[in-house]
C-alpha atoms as a PDB file:
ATOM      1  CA  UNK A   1     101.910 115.401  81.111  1.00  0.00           C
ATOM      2  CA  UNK A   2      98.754 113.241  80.863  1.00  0.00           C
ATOM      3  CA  UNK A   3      98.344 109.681  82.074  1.00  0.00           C
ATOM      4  CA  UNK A   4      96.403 108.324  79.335  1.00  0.00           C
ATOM      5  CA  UNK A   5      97.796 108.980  75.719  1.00  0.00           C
ATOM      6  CA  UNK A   6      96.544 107.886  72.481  1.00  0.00           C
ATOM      7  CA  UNK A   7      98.958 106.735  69.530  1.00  0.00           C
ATOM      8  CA  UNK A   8      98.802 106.322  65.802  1.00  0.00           C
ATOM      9  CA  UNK A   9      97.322 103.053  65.480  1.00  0.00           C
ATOM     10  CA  UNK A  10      94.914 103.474  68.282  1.00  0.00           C
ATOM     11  CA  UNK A  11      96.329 102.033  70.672  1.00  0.00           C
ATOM     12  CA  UNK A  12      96.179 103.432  73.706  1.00  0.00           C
ATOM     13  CA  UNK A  13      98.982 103.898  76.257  1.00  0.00           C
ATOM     14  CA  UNK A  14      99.349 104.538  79.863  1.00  0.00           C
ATOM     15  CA  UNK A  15     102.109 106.067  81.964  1.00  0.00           C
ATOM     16  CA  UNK A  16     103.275 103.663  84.595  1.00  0.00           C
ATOM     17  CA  UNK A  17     105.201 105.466  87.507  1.00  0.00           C
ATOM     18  CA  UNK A  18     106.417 101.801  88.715  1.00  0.00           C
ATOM     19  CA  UNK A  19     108.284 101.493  85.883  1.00  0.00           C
ATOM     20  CA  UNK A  20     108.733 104.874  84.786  1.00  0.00           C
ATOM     21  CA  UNK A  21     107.479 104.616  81.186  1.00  0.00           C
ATOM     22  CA  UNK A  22     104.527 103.858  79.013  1.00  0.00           C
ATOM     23  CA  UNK A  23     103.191 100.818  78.528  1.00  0.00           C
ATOM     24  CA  UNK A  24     100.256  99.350  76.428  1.00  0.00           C
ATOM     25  CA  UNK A  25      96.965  99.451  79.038  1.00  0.00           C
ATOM     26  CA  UNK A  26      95.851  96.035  77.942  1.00  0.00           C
ATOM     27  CA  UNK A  27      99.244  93.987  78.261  1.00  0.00           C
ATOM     28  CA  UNK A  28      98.915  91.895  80.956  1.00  0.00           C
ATOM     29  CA  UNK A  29     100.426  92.825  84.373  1.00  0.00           C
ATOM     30  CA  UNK A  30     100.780  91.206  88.003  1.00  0.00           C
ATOM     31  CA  UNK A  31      97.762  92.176  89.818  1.00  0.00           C
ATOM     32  CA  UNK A  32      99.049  91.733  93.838  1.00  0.00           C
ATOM     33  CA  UNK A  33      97.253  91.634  97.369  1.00  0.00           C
ATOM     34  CA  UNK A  34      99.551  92.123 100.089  1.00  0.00           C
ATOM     35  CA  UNK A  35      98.579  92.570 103.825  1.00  0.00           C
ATOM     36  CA  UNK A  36     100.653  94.687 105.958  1.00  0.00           C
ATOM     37  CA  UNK A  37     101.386  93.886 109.793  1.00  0.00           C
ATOM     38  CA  UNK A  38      98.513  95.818 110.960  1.00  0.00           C
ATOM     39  CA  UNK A  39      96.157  93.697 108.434  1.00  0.00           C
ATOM     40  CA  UNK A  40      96.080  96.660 105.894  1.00  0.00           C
ATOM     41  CA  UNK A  41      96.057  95.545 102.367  1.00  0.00           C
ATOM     42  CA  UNK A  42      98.144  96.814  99.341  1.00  0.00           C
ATOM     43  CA  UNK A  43      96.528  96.217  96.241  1.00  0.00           C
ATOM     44  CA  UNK A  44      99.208  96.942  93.480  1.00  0.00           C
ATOM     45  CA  UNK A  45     100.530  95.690  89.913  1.00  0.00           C
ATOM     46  CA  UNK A  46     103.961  95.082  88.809  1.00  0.00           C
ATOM     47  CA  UNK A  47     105.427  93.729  85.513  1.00  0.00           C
ATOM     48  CA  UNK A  48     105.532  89.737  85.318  1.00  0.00           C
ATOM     49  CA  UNK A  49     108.825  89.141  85.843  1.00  0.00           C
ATOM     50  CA  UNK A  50     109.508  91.925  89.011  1.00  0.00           C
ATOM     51  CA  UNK A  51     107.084  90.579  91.067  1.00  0.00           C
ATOM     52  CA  UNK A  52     109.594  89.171  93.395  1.00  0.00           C
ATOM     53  CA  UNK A  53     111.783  92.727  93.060  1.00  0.00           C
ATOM     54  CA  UNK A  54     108.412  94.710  93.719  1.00  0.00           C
ATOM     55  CA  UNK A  55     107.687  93.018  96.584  1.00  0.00           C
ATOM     56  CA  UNK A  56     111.159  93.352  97.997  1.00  0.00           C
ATOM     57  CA  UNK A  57     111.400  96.967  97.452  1.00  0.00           C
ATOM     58  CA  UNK A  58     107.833  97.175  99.386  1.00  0.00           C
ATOM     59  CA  UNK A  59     109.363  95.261 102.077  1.00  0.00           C
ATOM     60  CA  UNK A  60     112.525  97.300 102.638  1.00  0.00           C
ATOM     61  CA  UNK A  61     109.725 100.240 103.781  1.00  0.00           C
ATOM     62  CA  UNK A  62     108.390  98.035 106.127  1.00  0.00           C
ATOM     63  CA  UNK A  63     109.773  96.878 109.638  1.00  0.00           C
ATOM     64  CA  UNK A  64     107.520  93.543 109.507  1.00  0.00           C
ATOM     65  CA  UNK A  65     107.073  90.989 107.231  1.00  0.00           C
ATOM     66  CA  UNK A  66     104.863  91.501 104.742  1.00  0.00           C
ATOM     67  CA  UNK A  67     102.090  88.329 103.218  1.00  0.00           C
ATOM     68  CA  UNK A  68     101.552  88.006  99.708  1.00  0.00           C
ATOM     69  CA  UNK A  69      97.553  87.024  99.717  1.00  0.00           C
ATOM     70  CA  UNK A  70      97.266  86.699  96.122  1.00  0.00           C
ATOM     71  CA  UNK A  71      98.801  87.283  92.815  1.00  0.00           C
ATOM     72  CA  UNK A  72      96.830  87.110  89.107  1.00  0.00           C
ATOM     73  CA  UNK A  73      97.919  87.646  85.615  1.00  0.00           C
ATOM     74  CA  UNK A  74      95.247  90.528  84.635  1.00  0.00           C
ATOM     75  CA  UNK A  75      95.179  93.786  82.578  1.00  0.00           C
ATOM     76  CA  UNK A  76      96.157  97.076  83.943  1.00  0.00           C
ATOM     77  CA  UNK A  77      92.817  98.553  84.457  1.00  0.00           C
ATOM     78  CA  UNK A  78      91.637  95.820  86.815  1.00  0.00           C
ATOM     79  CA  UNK A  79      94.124  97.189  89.141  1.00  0.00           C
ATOM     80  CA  UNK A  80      92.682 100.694  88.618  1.00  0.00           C
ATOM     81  CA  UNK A  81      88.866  99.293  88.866  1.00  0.00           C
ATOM     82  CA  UNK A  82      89.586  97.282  92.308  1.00  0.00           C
ATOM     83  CA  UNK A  83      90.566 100.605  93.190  1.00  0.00           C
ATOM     84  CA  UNK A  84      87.918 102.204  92.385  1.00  0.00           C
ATOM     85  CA  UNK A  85      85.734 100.028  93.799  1.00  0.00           C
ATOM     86  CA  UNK A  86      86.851  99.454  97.215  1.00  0.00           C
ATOM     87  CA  UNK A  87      87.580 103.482  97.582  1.00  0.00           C
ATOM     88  CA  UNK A  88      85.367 103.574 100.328  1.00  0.00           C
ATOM     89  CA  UNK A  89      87.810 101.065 102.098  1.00  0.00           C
ATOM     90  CA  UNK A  90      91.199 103.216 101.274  1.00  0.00           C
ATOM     91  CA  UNK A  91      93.596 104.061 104.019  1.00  0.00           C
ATOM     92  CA  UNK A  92      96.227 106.117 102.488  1.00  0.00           C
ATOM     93  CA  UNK A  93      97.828 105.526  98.397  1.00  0.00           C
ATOM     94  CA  UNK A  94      97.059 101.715  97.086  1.00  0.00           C
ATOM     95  CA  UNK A  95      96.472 100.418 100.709  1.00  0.00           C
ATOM     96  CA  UNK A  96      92.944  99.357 102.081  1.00  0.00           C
ATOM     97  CA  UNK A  97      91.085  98.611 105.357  1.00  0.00           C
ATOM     98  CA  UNK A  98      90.923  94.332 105.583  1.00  0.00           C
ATOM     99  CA  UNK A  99      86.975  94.523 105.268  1.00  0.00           C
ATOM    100  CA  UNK A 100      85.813  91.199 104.865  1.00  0.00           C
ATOM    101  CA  UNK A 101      84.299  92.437 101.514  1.00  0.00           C
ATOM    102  CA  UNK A 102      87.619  92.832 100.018  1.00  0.00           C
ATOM    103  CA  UNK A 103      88.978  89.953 101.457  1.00  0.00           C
ATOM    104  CA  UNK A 104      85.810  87.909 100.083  1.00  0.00           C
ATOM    105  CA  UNK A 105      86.677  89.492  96.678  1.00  0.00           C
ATOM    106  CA  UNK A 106      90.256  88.642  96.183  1.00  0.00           C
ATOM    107  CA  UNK A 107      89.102  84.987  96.707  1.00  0.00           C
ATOM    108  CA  UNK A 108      86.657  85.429  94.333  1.00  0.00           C
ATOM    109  CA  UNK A 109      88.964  87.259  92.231  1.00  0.00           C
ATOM    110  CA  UNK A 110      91.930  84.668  92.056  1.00  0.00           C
ATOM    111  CA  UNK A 111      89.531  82.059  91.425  1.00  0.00           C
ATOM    112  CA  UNK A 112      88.297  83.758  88.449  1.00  0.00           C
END
């Protein structure tokens, strides 16, 4: 099935495995920075009121403590774009190397 679908009315949807459903691409979603033990850096999204749940089921994965960096109200595909543009910076899924261009960008982006 495709990720992207477009519905009467134009509006278009996306496919969100987090949630397991679609959802409109522009609502606004939880746009998240968290660093890992070894200074890795998830960059996810999560639904405005599960950001405590998301992070908890992140945690239960992980044998140390993980640090929420930064959190921002945003649309879906800023999530997808940061990806995109720090690609050369991925280490495995939705986690990335701590360059100190990323880090310099989620101040910049939280500020915003």
């Amino acid at each position: 099935m495709s990720k992207r679908l477009q519905l009467l009315g134009f509006k278009l949807m996306q496919f969100s495995p987090l949630t397991n459903c679609w959802v409109k691409s522009d609502r606004p979603v939880i746009i998240y920075f968290l660093r890992a033990h070894d200074g890795s850096i998830k960059i996810g999204y999560t639904a405005k009121q599960k950001l405590a749940q998301r992070i908890k089921q992140l945690q239960t994965g992980n044998p140390f403590p993980l640090q929420l960096l930064a959190i921002k109200l945003a649309k879906l595909e800023e999530e997808k774009a940061i990806h995109s543009r720090f690609s050369h910076l991925r280490v495995s899924g939705e986690w990335f190397k701590p360059d100190s261009e990323l880090l310099e960008f989620i101040k910049q982006f939280i500020s915003k």
